[in-house]
Protein backbone atom coordinates (compact mmCIF):
# COMPACT_ATOMS: atom_id res chain seq x y z
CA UNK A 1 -18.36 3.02 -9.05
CA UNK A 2 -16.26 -0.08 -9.60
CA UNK A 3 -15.59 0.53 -13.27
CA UNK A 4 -14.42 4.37 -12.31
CA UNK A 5 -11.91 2.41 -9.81
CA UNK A 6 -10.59 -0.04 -12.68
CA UNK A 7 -10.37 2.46 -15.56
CA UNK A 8 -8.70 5.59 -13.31
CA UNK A 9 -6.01 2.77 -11.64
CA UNK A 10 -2.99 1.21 -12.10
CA UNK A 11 -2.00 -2.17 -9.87
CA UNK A 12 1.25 -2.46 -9.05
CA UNK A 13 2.34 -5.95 -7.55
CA UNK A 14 5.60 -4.45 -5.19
CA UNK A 15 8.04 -7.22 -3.61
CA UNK A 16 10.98 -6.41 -1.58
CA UNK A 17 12.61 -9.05 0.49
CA UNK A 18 15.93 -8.70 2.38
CA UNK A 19 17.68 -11.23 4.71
CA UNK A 20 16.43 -11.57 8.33
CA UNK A 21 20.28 -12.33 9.47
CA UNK A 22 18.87 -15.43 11.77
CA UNK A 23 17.98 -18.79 11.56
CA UNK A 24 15.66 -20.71 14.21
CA UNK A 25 16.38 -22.42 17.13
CA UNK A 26 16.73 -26.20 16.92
CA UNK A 27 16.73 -28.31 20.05
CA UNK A 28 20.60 -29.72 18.93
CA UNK A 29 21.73 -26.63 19.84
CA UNK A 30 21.29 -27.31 23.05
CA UNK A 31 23.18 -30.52 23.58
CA UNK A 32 23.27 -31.65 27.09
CA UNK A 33 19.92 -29.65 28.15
CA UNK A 34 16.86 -31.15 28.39
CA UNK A 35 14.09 -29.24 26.99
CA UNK A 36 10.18 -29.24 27.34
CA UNK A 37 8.19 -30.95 24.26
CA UNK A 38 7.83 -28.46 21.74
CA UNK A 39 3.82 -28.55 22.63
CA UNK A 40 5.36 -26.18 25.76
CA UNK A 41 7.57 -23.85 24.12
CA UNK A 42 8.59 -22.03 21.04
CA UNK A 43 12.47 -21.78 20.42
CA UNK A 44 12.14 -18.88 18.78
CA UNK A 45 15.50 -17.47 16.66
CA UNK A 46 19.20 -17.39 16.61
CA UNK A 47 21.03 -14.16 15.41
CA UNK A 48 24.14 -14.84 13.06
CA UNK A 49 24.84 -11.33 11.74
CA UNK A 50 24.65 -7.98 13.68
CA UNK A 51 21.24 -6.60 12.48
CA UNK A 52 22.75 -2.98 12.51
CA UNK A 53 24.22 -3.72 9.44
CA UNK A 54 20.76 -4.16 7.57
CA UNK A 55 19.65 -1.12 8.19
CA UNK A 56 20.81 0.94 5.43
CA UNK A 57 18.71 -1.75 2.91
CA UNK A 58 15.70 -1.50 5.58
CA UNK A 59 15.58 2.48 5.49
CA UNK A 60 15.45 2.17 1.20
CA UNK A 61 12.37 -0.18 1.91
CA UNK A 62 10.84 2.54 4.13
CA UNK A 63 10.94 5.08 2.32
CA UNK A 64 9.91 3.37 -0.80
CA UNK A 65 6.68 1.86 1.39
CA UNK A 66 6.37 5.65 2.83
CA UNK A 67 6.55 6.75 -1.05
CA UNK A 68 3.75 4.16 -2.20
CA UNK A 69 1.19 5.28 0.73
CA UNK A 70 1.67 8.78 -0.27
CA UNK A 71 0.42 7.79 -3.72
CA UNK A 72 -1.67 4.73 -3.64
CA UNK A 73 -3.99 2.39 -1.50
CA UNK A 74 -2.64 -0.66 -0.16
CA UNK A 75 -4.61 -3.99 -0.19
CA UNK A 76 -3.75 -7.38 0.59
CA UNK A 77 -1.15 -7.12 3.23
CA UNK A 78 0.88 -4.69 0.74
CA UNK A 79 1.34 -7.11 -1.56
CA UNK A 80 -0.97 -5.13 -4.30
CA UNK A 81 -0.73 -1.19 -4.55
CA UNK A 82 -3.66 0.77 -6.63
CA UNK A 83 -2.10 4.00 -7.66
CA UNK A 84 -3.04 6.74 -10.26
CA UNK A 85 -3.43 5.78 -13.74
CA UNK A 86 -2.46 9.49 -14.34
CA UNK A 87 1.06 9.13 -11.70
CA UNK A 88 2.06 5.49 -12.91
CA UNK A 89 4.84 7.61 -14.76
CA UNK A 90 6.51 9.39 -11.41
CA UNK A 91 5.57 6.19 -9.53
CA UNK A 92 7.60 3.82 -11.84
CA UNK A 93 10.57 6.48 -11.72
CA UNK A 94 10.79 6.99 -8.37
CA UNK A 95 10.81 2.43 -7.47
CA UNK A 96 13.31 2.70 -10.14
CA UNK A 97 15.60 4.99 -8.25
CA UNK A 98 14.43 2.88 -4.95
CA UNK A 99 15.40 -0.44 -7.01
CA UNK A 100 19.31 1.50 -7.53
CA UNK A 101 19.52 2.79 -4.15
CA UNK A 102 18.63 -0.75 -2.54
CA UNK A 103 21.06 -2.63 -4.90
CA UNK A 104 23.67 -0.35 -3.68
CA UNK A 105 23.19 -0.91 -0.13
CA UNK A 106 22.83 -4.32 -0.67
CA UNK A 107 26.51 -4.85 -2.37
CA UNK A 108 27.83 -2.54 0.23
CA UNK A 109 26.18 -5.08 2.78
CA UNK A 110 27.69 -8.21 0.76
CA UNK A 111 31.25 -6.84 0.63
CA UNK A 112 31.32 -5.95 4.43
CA UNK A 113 29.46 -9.33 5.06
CA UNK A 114 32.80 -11.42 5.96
CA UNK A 115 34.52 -8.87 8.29
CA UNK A 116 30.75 -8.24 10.00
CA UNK A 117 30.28 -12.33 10.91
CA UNK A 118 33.65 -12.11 12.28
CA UNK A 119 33.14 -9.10 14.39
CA UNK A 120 29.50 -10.76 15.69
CA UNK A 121 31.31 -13.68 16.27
CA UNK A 122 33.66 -11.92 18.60
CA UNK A 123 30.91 -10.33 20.29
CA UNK A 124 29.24 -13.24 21.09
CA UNK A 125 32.39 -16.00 21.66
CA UNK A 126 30.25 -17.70 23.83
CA UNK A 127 27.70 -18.66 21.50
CA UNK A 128 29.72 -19.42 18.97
CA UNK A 129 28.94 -23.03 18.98
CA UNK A 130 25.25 -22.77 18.29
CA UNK A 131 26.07 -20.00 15.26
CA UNK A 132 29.04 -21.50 13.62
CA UNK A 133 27.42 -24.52 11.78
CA UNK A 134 24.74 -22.15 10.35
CA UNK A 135 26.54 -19.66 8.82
CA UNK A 136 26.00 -18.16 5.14
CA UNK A 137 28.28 -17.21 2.43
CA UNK A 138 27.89 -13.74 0.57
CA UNK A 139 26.59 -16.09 -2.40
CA UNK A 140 23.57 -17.69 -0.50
CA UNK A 141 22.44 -14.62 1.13
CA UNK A 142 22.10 -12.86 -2.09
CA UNK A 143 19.92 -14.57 -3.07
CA UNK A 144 17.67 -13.23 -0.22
CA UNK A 145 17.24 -10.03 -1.56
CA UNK A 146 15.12 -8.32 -3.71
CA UNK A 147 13.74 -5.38 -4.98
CA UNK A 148 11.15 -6.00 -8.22
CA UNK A 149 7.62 -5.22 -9.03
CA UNK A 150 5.22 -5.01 -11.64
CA UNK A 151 2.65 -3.07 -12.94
CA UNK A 152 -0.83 -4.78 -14.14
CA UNK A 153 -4.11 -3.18 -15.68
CA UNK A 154 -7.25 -3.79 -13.71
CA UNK A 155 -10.00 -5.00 -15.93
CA UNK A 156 -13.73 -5.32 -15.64
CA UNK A 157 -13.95 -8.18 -13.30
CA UNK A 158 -16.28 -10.85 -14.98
CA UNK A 159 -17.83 -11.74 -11.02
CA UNK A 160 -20.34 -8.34 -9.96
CA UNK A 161 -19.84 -9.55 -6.72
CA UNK A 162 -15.80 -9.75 -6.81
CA UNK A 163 -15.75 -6.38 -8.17
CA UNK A 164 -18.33 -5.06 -5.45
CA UNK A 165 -15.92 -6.32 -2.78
CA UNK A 166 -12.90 -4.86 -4.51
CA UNK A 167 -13.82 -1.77 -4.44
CA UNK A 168 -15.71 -1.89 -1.21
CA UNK A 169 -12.19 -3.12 0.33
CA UNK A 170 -10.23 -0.22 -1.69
CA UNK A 171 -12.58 2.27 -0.39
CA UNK A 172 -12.47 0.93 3.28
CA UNK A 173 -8.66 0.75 3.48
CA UNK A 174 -8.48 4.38 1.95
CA UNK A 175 -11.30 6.12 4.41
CA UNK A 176 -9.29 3.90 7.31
CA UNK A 177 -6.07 6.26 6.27
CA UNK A 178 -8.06 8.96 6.35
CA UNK A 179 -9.35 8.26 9.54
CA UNK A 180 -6.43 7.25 11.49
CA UNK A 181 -4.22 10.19 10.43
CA UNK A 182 -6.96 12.47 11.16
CA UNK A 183 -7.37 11.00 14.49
CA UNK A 184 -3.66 11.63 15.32
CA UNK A 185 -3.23 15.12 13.79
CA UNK A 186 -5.95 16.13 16.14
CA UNK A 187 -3.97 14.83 18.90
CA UNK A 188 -1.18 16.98 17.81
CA UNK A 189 -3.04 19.99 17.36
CA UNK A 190 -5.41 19.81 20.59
CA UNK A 191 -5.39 22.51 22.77
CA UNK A 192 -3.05 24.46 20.73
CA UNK A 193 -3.78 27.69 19.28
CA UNK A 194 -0.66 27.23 16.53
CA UNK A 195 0.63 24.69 14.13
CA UNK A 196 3.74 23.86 12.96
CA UNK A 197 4.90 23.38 9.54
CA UNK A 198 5.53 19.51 10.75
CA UNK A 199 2.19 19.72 12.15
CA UNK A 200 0.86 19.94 8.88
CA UNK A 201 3.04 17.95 6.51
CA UNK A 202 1.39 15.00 7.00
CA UNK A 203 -2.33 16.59 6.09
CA UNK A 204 -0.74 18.64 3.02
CA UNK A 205 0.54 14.76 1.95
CA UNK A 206 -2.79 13.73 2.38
CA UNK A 207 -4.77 16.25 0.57
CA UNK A 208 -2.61 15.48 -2.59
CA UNK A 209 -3.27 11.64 -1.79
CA UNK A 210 -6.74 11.92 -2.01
CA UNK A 211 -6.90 14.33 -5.15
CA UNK A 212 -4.72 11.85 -7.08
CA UNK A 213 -7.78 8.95 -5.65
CA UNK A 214 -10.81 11.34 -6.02
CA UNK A 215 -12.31 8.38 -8.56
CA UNK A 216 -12.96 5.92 -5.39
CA UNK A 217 -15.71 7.71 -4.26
CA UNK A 218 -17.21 11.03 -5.34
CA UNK A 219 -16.97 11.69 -0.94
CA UNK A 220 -12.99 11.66 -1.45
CA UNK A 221 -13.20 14.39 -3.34
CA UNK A 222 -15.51 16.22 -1.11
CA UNK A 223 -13.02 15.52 1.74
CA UNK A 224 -10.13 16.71 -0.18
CA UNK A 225 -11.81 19.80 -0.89
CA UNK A 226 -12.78 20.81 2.45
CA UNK A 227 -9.07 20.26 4.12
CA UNK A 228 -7.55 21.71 1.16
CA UNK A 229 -9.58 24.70 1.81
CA UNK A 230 -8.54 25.29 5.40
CA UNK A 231 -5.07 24.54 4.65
CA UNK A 232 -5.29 27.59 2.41
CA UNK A 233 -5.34 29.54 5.83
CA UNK A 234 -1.17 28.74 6.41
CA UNK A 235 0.84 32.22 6.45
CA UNK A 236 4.02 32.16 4.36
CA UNK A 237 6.21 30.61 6.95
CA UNK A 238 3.38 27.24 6.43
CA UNK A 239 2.34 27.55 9.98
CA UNK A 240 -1.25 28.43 11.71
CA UNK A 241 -2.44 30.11 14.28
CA UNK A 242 -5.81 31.54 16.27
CA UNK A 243 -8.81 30.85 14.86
CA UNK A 244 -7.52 28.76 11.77
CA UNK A 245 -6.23 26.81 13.75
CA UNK A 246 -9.56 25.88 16.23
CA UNK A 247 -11.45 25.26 12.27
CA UNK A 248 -8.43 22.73 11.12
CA UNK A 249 -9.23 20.88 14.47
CA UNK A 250 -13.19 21.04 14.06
CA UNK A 251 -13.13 19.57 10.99
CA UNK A 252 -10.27 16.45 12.56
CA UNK A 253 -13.00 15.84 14.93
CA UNK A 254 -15.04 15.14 12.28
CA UNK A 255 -12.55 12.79 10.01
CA UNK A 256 -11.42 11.09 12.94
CA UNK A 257 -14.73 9.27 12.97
CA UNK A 258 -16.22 6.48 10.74
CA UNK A 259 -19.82 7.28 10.96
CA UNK A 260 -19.12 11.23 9.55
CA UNK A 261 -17.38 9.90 6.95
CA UNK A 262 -19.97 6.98 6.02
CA UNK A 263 -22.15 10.20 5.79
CA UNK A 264 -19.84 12.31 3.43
CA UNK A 265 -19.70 9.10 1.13
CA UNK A 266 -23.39 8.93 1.39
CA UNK A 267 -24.15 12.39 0.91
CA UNK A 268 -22.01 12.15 -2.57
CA UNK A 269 -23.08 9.25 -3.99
CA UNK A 270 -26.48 10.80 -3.93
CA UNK A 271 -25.95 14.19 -5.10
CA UNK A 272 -26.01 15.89 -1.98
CA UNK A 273 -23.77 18.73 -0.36
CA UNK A 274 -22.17 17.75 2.77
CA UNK A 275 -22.65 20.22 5.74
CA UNK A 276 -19.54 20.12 8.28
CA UNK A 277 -19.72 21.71 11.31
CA UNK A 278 -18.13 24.19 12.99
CA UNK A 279 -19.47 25.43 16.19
CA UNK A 280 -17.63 26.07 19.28
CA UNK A 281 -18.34 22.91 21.07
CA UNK A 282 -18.01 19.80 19.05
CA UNK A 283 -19.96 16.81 20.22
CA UNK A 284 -17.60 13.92 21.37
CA UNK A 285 -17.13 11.70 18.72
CA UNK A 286 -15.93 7.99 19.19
CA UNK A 287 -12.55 6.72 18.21
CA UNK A 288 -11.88 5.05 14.80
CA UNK A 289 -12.77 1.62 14.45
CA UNK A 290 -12.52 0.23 10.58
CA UNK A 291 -13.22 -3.52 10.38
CA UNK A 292 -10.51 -4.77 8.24
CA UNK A 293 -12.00 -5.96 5.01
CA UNK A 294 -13.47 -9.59 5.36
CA UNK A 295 -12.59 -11.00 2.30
CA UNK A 296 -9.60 -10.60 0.71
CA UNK A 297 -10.06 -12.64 -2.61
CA UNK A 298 -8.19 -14.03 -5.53
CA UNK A 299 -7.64 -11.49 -8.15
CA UNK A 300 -8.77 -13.26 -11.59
CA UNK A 301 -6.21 -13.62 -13.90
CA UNK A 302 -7.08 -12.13 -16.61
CA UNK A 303 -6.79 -8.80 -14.59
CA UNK A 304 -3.11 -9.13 -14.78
């Protein structure tokens, strides 16, 4: 299993950073206050720039993170994405256009930046004294920003038991998607004898998600297959209603929870066909809960 993971994936390595707009609190910015020890309290931040103005740069990050979780698994606090061997073409294209967009909205940022300090600085006259001596120039907060990545060829890893936990974390994170968005599409749908278009955008995402990561697990696959077949059920508006409707929830009882999908995965891995069920009274199933993976370890190099 942990070779199909390596040879069917592409890592990508994405970084975007962008200016917070605030420097902390020092205790000299309160001259003529006394203050508790810092073993009592946390000063926390000062605001020097209006943090309506980021948001154009934040929404290209969003979308760009909202772009990569449509195609890939994220693992170490985002810092690594696995995506498609097969999509690293369309995935590449698409950061690039992210990478233009964000540069834009970052030198429309930079060329409003003097006339935005002054407004915030009129907004908040009374403060003035504690933001004044902190201030930034156009030139140093440029610096702040970034949009880059890189792309990097997963090899065989030369420690079984790195590799094992690799792909036991990739699978984990990915069946944790599953799970979650399963959990609140039923919420959505429950009770209701139609769905939406927007209902189902999110599940039609997901079904092409998880055929683009069928390698992680021959259960993926089996997953994919049995959504994508009751999504067939959509009338040519993309909306469902009735009895399509009560299956599509019947089976989101069953992704909603860990243990049925531990059993898909099993079921797979030894050559078995997974029944799902589809009675008229599901048994109560318990919430998610995915443990987070436990180890999150140093890639060797030579996988990069």
């Amino acid at each position: 299993m942990t070779d199909q993971i390596f040879d069917h994936s592409i890592g990508i390595i994405l970084d975007i950073k962008i200016w917070s707009g605030s420097k902390n609190l020092k205790s000299e910015d309160f001259k003529g206050i006394e203050l508790p020890p810092d073993e009592l309290i946390s000063l926390g931040s000062k605001r020097l720039h209006n943090k309506d103005t980021l948001k154009p740069i934040q929404a290209v990050r969003t979308r760009a993170v909202t772009f990569m979780e449509s195609n890939g698994v994220s693992l170490y606090g985002g810092k690594i994405w696995l995506v498609p061997a097969d999509k690293l073409g369309e995935v590449q294209s698409l950061l690039s256009d992210f990478a233009t967009m964000f540069e834009t909205e970052k030198n429309n940022f930079l060329a409003d930046f003097y006339t935005a300090q002054r407004d915030w600085l009129n907004q908040n006259v009374k403060w003035a004294g504690i933001l004044e001596p902190y201030l930034d120039t156009p030139e140093t907060v440029e610096k702040k920003f970034g949009f880059t990545w890189r792309t990097f060829r997963i090899g065989a890893a030369t420690d079984d038991a790195l590799a094992e936990t690799v792909t036991g974390d990739v699978t984990c994170v990915l069946l944790k998607e599953v799970s979650t968005l399963a959990g609140e599409a039923y919420e959505t749908l429950k009770d209701k004898d139609r769905a939406t278009p927007k209902n189902l955008n999110r599940l039609d995402r997901l079904v092409i998600k998880l055929q683009g990561l069928a390698f992680v697990n021959p259960g993926v696959g089996v997953i994919q297959h049995e959504l994508s077949q009751i999504l067939e059920a959509k009338d040519a508006h993309g909306a469902m209603s009735g009895g399509d409707v009560f299956k599509l929830s019947r089976l989101l009882v069953q992704l909603k929870n860990p243990a049925v999908l531990g059993e898909i995965l099993d079921a797979a891995s030894n050559g078995d066909c997974y029944q799902f069920v589809y009675e008229d009274e599901a048994p109560t199933m318990p919430p998610p809960v995915f443990a987070n993976p436990k180890h999150q370890p140093r890639l060797p190099e030579a996988w990069f």
